[in-house]
N, C-alpha and C. Protein backbone atom coordinates (compact mmCIF):
# COMPACT_ATOMS: atom_id res chain seq x y z
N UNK A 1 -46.83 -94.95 -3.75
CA UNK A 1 -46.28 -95.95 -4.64
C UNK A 1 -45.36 -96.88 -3.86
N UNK A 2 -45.25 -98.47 -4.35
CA UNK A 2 -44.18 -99.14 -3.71
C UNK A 2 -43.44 -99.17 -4.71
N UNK A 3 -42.36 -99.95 -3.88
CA UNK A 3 -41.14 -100.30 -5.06
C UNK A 3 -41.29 -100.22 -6.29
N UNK A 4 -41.78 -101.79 -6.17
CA UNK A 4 -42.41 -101.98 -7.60
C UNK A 4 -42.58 -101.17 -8.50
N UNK A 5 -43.83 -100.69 -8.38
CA UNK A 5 -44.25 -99.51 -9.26
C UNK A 5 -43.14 -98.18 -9.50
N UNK A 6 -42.30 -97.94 -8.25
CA UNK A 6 -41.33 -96.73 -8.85
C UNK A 6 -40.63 -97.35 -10.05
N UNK A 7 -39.80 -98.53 -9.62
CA UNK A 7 -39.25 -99.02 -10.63
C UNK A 7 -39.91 -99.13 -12.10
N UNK A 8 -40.81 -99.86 -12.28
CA UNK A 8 -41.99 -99.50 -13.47
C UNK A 8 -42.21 -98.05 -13.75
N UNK A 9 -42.18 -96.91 -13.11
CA UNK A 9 -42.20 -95.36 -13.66
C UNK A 9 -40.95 -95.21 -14.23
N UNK A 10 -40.47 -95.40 -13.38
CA UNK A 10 -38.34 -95.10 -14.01
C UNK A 10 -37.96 -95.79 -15.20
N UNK A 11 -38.51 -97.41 -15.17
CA UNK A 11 -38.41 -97.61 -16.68
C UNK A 11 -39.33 -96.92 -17.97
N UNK A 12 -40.20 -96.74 -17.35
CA UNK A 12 -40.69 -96.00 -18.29
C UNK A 12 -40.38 -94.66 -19.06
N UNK A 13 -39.55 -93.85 -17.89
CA UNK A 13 -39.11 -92.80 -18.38
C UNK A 13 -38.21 -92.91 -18.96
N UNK A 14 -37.05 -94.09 -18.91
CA UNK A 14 -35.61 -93.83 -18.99
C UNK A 14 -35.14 -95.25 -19.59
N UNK A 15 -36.18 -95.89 -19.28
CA UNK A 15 -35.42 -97.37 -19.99
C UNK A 15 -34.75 -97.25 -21.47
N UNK A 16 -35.49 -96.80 -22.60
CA UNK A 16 -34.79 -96.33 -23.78
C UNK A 16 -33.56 -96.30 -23.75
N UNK A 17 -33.26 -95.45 -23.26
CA UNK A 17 -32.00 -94.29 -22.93
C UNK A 17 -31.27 -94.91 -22.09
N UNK A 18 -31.25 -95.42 -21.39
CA UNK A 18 -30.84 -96.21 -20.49
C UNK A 18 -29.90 -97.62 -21.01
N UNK A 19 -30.99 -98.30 -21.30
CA UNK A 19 -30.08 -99.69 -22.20
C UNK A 19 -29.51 -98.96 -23.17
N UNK A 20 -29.88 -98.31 -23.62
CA UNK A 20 -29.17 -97.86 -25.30
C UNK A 20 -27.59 -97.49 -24.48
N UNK A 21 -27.52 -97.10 -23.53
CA UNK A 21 -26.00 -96.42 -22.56
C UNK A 21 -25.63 -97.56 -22.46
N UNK A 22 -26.04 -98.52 -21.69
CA UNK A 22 -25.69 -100.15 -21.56
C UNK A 22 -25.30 -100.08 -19.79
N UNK A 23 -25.27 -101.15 -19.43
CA UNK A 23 -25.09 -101.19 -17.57
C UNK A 23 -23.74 -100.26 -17.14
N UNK A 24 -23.00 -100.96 -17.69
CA UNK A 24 -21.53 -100.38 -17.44
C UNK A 24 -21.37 -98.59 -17.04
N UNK A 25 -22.21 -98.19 -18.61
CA UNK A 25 -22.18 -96.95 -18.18
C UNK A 25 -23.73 -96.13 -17.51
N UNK A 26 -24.48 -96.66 -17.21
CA UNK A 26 -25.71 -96.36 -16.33
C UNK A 26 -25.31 -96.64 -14.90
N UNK A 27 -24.34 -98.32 -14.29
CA UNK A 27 -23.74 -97.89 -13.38
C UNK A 27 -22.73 -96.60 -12.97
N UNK A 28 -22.40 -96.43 -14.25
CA UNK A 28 -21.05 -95.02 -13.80
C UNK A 28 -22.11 -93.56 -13.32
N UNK A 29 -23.42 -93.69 -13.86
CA UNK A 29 -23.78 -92.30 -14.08
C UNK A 29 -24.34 -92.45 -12.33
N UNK A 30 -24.99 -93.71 -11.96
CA UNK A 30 -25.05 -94.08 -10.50
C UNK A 30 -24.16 -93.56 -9.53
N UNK A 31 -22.98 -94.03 -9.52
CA UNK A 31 -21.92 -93.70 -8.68
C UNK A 31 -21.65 -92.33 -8.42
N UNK A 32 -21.75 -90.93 -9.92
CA UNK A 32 -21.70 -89.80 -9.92
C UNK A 32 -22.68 -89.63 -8.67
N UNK A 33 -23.87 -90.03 -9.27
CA UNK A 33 -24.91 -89.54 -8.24
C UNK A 33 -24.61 -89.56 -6.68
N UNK A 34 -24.33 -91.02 -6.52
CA UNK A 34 -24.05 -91.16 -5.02
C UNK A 34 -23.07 -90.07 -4.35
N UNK A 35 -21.87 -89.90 -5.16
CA UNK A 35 -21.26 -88.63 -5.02
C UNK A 35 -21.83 -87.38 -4.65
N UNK A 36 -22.23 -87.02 -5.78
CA UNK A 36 -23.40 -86.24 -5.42
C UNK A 36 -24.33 -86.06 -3.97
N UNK A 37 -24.44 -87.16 -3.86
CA UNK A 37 -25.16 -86.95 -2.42
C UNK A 37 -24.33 -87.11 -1.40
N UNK A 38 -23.10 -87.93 -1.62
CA UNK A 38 -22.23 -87.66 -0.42
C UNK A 38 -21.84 -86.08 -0.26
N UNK A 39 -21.75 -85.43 -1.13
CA UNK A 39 -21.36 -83.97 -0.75
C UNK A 39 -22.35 -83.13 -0.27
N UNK A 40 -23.95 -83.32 -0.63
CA UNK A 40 -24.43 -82.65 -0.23
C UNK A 40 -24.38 -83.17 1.29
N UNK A 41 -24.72 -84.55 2.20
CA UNK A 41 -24.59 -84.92 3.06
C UNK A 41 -23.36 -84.05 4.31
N UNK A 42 -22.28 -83.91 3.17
CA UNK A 42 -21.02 -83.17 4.08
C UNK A 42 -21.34 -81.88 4.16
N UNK A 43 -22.13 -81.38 3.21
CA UNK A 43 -22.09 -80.02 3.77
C UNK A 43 -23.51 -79.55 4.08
N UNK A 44 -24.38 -80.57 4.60
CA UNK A 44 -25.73 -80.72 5.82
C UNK A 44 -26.97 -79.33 4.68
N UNK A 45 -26.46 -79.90 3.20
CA UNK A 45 -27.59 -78.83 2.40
C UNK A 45 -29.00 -80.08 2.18
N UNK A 46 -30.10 -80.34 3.26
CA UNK A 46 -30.77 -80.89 3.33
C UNK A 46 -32.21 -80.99 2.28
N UNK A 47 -31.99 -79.90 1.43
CA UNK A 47 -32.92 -80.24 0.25
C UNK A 47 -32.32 -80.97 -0.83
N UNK A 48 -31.06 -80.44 -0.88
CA UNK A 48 -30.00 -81.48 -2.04
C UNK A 48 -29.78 -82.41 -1.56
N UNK A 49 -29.81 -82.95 -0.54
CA UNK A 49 -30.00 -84.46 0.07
C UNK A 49 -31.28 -85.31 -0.09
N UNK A 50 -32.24 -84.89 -0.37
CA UNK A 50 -33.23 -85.35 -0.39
C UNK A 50 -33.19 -85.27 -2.16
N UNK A 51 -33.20 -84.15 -2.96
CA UNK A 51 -32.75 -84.61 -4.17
C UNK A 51 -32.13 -85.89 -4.62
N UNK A 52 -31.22 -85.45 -4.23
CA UNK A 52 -29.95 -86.99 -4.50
C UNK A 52 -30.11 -87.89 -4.28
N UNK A 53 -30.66 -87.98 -3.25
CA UNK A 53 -31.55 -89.50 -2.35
C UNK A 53 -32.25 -90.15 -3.87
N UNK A 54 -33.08 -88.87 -4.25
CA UNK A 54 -34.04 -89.27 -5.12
C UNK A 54 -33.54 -90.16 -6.41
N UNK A 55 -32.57 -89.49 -6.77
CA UNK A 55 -31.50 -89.68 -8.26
C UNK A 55 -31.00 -90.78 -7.96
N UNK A 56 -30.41 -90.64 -6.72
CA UNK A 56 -29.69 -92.03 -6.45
C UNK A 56 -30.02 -93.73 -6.88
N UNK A 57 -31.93 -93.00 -6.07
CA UNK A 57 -32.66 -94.04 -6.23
C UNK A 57 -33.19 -95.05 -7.39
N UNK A 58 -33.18 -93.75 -8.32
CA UNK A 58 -33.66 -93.90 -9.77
C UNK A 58 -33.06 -94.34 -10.53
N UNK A 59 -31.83 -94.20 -10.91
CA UNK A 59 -30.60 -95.01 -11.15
C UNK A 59 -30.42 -96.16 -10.66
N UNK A 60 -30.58 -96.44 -9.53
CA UNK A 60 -29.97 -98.11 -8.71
C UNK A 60 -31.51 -98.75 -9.60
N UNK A 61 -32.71 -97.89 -9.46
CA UNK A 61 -33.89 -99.06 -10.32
C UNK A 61 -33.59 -98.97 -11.73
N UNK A 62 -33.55 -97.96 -12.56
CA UNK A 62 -32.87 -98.08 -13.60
C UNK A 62 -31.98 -99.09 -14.14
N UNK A 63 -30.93 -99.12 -13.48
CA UNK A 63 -29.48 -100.22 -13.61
C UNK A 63 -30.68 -101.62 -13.61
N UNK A 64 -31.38 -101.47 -12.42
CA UNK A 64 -31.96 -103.10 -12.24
C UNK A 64 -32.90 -103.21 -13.28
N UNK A 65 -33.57 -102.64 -14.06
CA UNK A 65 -34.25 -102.85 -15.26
C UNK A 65 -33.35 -103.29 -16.38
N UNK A 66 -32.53 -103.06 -16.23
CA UNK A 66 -31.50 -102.85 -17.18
C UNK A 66 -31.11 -104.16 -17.27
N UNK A 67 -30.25 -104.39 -16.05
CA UNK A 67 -30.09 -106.23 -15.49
C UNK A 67 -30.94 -107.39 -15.60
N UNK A 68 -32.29 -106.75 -15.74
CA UNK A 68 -33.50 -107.41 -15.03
C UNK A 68 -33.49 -107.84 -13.67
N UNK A 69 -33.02 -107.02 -13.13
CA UNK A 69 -33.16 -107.60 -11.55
C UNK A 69 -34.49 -106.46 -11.18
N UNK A 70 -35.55 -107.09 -10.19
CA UNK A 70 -37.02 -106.73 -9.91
C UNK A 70 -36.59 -106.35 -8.49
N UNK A 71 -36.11 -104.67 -8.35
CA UNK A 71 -35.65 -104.56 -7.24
C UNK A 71 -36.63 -104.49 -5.65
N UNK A 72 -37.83 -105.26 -5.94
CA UNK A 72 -38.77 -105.85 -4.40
C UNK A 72 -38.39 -106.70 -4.31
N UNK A 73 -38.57 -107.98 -5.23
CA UNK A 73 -38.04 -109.23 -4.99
C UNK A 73 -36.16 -109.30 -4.32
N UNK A 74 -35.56 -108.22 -4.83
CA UNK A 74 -33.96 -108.32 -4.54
C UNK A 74 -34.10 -107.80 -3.12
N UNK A 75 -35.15 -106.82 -2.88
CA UNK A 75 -35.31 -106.62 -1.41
C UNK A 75 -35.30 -107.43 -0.04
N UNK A 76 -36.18 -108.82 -1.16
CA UNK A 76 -36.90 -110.30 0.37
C UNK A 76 -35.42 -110.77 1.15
N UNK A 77 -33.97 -110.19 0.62
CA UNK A 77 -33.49 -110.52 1.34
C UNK A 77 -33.71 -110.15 2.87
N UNK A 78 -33.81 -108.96 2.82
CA UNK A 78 -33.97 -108.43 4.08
C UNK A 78 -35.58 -109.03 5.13
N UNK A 79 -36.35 -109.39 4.20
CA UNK A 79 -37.98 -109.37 4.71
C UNK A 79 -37.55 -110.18 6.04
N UNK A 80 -36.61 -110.75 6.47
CA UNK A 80 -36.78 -111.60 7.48
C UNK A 80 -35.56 -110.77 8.85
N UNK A 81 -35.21 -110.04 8.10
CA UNK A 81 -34.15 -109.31 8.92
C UNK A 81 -33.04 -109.15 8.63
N UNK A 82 -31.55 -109.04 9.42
CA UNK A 82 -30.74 -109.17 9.31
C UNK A 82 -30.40 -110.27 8.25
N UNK A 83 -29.74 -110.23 6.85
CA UNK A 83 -29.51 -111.85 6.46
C UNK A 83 -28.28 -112.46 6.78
N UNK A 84 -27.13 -111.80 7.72
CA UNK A 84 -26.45 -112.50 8.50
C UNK A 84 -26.66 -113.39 9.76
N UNK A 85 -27.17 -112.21 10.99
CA UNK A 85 -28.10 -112.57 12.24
C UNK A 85 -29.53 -113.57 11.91
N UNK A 86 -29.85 -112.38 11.40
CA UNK A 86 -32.02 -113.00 11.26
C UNK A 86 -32.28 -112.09 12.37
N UNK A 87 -32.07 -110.97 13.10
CA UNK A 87 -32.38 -110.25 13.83
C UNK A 87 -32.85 -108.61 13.65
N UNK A 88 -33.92 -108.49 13.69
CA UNK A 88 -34.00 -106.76 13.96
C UNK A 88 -34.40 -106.39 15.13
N UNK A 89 -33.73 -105.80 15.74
CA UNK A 89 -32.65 -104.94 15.07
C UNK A 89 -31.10 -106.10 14.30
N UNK A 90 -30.85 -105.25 13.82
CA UNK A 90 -29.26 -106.06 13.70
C UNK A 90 -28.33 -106.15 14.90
N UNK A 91 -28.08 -107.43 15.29
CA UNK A 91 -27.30 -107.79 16.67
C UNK A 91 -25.91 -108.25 15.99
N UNK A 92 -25.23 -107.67 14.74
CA UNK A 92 -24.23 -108.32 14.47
C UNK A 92 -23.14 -107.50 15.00
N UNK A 93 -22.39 -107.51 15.46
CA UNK A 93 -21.38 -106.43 16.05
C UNK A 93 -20.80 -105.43 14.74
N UNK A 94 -19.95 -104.51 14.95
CA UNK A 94 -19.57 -103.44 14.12
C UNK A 94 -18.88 -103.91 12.65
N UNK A 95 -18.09 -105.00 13.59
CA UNK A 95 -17.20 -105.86 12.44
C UNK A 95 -17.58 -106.40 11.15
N UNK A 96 -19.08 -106.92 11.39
CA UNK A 96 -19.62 -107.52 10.49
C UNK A 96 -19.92 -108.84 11.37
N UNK A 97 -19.43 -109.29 12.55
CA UNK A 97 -19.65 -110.99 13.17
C UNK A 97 -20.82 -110.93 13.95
């Protein structure tokens, strides 16, 4: 599957439920998640990382259904590279310059 289409499964499962929560709080349930995976990350439990990865994911497309933002198209920033530089790899120093 690409993007696209995950996003189209996830609304499907969850869009209901989802808007009915409203962004505000579908972003909050996001952030838990990311949490979530930051801890499993700290303590190197590599199947709950890959979980969370998952949740994480589903949520950030979720939220964008929600928004209507079409999270491939929000992707083309990148299609060209870096969108600071224009370089891949990224040649921008640590700082951000």
């Amino acid at each position: 599957m690409d993007l696209k289409q995950y996003q189209t499964l996830i609304k499907e499962i969850y869009f209901k439920k989802d808007s009915k929560r409203g962004s505000d709080k579908t972003f909050n349930w996001l952030v838990e998640e990311i949490g979530e995976l930051a801890r499993a990350i700290r303590k190197g439990e590599r199947k709950k990382i890959k979980e969370e990865f998952a949740d994480c994911l589903a949520w950030l497309l979720s939220l964008g259904s929600i928004l209507d933002v079409d999270a491939e198209q929000a992707m083309d920033k990148y299609s060209n590279g870096c969108p600071k530089c224009g370089k891949i790899p990224c040649g921008c120093s640590e700082d951000g310059n």
